[in-house]
Protein backbone atom coordinates (compact mmCIF):
# COMPACT_ATOMS: atom_id res chain seq x y z
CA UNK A 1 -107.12 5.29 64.74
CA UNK A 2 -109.94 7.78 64.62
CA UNK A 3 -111.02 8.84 61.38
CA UNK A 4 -112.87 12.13 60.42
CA UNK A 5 -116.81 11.92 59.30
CA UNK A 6 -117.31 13.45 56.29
CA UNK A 7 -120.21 15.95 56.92
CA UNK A 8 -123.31 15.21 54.68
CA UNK A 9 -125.04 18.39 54.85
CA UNK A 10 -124.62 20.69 51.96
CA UNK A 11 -123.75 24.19 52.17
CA UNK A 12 -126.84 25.26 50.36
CA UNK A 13 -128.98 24.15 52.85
CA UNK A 14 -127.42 26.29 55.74
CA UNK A 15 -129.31 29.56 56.33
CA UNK A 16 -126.68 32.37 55.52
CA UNK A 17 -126.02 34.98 57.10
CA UNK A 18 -125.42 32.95 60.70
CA UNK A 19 -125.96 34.59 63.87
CA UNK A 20 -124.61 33.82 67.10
CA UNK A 21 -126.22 36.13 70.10
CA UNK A 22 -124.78 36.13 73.09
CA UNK A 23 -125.47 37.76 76.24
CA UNK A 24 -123.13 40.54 75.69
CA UNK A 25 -122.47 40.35 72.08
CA UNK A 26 -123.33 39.39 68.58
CA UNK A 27 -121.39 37.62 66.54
CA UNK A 28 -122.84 37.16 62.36
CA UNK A 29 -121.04 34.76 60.16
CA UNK A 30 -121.58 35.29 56.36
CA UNK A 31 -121.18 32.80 53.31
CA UNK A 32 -117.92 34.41 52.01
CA UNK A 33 -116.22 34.14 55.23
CA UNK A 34 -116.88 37.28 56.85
CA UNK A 35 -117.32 37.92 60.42
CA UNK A 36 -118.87 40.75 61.79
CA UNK A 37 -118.84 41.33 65.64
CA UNK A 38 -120.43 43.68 67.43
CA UNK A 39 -120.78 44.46 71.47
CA UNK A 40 -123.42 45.93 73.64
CA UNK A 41 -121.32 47.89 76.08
CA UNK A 42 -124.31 49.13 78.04
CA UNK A 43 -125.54 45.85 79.28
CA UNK A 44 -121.55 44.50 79.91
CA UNK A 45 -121.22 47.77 81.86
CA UNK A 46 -124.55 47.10 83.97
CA UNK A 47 -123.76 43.61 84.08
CA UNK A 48 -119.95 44.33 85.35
CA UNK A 49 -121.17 47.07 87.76
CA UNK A 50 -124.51 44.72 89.33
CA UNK A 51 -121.34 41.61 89.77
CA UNK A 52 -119.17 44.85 91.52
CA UNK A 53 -122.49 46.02 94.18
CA UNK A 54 -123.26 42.22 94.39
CA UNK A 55 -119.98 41.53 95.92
CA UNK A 56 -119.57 44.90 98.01
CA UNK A 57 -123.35 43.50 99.58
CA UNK A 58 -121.77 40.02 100.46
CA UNK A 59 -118.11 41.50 101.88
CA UNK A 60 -120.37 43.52 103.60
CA UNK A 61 -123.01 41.05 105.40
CA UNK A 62 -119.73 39.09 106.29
CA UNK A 63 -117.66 41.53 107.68
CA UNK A 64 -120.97 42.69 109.78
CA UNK A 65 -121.19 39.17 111.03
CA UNK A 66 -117.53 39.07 111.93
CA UNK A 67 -118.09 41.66 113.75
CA UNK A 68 -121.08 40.51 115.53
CA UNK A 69 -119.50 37.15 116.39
CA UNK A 70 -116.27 38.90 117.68
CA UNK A 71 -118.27 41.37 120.05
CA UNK A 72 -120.23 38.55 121.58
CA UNK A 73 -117.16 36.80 123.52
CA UNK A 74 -115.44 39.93 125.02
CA UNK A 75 -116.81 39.36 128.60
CA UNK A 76 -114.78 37.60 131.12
CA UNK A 77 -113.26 33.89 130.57
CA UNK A 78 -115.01 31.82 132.81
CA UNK A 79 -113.33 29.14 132.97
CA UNK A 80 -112.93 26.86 135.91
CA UNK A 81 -109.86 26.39 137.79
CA UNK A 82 -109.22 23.32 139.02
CA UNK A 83 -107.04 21.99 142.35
CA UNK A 84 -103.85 20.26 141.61
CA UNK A 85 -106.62 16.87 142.98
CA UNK A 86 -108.93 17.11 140.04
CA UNK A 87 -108.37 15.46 137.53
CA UNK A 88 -108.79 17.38 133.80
């Protein structure tokens, strides 16, 4: 059965207060347990809104080739008919 590894490192040797940045938010983790947590709501907005115009840009290109593609085979069928001899 597994067993748990006692850690050897010492709490005294940790740096204190720990900081955790993230792309969106920072997260600081002090020595008495506190957490403090805060967001930067400008760059999630511009972040959120660039994903939003990203995706517009790509329905966009691939309804315009849809498009394209469909328009290209409305002209006649031309298939061939063959005689009731030939064989398919």
């Amino acid at each position: 059965m597994a067993t748990k590894k006692n850690s050897t490192k010492k709490a005294s040797d940790s740096v204190w207060p720990k900081v955790i940045q993230g792309s969106h938010s920072t997260i600081t983790e002090y020595e008495d347990g506190r957490i403090d947590m805060t967001w930067d709501w400008n760059k999630l907005n511009k972040d959120i809104n660039d994903a939003i115009d990203q995706q517009s840009e790509s329905q966009k290109i691939n309804s315009d080739s849809s498009a394209k593609a469909g328009k290209s085979n409305t002209g006649k069928s031309k298939t061939k008919k063959g005689s009731k001899n030939e064989l398919v």
